[in-house]
C-alpha atoms as a PDB file:
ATOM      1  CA  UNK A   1       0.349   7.167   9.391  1.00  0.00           C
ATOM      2  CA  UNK A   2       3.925   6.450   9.218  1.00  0.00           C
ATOM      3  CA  UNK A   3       6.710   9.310   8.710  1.00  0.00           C
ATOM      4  CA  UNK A   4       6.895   9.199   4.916  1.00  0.00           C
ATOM      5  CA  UNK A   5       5.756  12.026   2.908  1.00  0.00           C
ATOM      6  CA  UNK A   6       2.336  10.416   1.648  1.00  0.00           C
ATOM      7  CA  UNK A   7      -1.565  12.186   2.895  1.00  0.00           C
ATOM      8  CA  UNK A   8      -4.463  10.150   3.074  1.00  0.00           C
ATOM      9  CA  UNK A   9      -7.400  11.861   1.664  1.00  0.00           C
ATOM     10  CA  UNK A  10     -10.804  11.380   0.900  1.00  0.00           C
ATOM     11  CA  UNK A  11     -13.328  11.654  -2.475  1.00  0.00           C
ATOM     12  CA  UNK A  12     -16.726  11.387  -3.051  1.00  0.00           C
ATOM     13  CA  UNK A  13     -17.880   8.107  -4.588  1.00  0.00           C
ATOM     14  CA  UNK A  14     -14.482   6.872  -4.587  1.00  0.00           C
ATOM     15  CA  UNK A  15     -13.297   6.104  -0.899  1.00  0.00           C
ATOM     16  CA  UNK A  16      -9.935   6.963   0.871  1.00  0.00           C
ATOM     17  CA  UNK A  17      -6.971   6.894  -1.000  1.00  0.00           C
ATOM     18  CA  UNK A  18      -3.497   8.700  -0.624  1.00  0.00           C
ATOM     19  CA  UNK A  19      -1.078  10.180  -2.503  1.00  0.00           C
ATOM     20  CA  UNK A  20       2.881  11.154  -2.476  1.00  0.00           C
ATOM     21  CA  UNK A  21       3.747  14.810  -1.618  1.00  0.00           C
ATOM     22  CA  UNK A  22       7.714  14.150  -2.651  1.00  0.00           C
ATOM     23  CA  UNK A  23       9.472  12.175  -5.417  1.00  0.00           C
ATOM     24  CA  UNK A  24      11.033   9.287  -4.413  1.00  0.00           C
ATOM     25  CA  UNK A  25      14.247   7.820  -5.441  1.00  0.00           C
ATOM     26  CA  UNK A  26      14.379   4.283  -7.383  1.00  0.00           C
ATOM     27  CA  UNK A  27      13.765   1.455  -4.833  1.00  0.00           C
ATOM     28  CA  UNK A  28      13.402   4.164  -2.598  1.00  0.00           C
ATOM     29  CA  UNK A  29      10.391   3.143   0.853  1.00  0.00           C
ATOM     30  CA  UNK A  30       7.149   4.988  -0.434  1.00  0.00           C
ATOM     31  CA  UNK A  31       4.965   3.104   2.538  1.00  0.00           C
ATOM     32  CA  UNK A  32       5.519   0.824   5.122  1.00  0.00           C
ATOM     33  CA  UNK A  33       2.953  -1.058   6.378  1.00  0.00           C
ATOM     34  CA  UNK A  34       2.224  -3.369   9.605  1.00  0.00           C
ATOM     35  CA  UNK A  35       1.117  -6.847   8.207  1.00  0.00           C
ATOM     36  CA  UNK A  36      -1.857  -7.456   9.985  1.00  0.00           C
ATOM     37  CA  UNK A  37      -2.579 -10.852   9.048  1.00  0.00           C
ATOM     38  CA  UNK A  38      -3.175 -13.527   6.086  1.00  0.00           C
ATOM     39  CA  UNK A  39      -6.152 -14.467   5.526  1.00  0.00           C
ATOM     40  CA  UNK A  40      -8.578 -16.585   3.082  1.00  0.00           C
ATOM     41  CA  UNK A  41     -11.067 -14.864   1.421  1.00  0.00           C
ATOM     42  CA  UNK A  42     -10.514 -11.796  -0.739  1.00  0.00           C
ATOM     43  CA  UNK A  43     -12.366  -8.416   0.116  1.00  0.00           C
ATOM     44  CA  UNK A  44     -12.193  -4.463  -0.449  1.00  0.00           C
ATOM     45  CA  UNK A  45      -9.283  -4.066   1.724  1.00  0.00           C
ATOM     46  CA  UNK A  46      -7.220  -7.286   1.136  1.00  0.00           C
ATOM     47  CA  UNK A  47      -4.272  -6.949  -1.034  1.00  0.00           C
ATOM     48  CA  UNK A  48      -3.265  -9.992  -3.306  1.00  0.00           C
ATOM     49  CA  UNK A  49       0.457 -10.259  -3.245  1.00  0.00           C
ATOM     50  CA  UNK A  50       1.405 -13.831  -5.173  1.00  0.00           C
ATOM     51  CA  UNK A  51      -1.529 -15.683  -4.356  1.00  0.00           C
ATOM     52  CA  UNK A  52      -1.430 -14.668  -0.662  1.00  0.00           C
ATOM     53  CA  UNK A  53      -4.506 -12.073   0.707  1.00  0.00           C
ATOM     54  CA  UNK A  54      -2.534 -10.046   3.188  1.00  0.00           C
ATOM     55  CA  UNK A  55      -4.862  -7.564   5.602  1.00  0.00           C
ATOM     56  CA  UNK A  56      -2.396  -4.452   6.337  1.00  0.00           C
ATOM     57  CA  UNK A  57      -2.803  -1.413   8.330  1.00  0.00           C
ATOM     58  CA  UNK A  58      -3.402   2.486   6.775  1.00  0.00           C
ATOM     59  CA  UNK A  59      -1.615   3.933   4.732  1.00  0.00           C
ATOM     60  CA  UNK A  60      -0.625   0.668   2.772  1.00  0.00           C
ATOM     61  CA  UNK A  61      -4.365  -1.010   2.507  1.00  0.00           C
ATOM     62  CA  UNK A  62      -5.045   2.925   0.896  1.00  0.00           C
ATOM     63  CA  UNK A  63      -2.995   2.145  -2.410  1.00  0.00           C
ATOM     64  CA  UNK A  64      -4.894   1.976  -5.472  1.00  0.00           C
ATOM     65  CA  UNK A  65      -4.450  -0.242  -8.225  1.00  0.00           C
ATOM     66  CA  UNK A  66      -2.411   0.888 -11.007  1.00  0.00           C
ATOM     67  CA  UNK A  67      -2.176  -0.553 -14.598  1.00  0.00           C
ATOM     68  CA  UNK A  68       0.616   1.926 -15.662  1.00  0.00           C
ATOM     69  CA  UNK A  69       2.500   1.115 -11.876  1.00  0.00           C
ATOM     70  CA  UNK A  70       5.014   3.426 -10.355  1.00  0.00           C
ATOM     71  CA  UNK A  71       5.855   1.018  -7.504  1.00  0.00           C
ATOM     72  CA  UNK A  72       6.372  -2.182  -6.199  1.00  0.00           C
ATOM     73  CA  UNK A  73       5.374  -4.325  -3.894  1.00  0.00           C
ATOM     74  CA  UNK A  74       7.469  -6.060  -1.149  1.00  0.00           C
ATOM     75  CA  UNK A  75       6.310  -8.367   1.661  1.00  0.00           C
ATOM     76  CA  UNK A  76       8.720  -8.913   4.959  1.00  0.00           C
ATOM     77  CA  UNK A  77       7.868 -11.277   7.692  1.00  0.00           C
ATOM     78  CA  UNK A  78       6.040  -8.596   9.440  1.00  0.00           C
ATOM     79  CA  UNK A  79       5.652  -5.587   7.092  1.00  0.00           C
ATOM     80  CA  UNK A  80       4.695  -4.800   3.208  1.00  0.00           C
ATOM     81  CA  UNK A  81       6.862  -2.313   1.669  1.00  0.00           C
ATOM     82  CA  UNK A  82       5.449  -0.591  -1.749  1.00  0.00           C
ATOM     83  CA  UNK A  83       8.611   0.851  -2.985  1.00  0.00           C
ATOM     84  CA  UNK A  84       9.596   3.403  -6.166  1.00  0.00           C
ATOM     85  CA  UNK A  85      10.189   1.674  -9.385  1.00  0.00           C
END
C-alpha cells in the first residue's frame, strides 16, 4: 500500500475493504492509485469513472461504494486519486 494513513482489512462474507485511520483535510489525497489499465467489460474490481472501466492497483480497487460519499474521485493520465470532499 501506499504511505497514506488507510489499512486494508478483511470481513467475512464481505471481501477486502479498507478504511481511513486519520481525518483528512478538504480535497486533501485519501488514496493514490497506479492505473493499471482501461478496459471493456465491467467486473468486481473495475471501477466506472464517466463511462470509462479503469482496472487499478490495491488500495484504490478496495473502495466501497458509498451513497452518502465522503470523497471523490479523480483520474490522472497514470493514477486515480479518491480525494476528501
Amino acid at each position: 500500500m501506499n504511505n497514506v494513513a488507510v489499512e486494508k482489512y478483511e470481513r467475512e462474507r464481505v471481501g477486502h475493504a479498507v478504511f481511513a485511520l486519520a481525518d483528512f483535510q478538504e480535497s486533501e489525497t485519501v488514496i493514490e492509485s497506479k492505473l493499471l489499465k482501461t478496459v471493456f467489460e465491467r467486473s468486481r474490481y473495475i471501477l466506472e469513472l464517466n463511462g470509462d472501466h479503469l482496472l487499478i492497483d490495491e488500495p484504490g480497487v478496495l473502495v466501497n461504494h458509498s451513497c452518502s460519499p465522503n470523497c471523490e474521485i479523480k483520474k490522472t493520465l497514470w493514477a486515480v486519486l479518491i480525494l476528501s470532499l
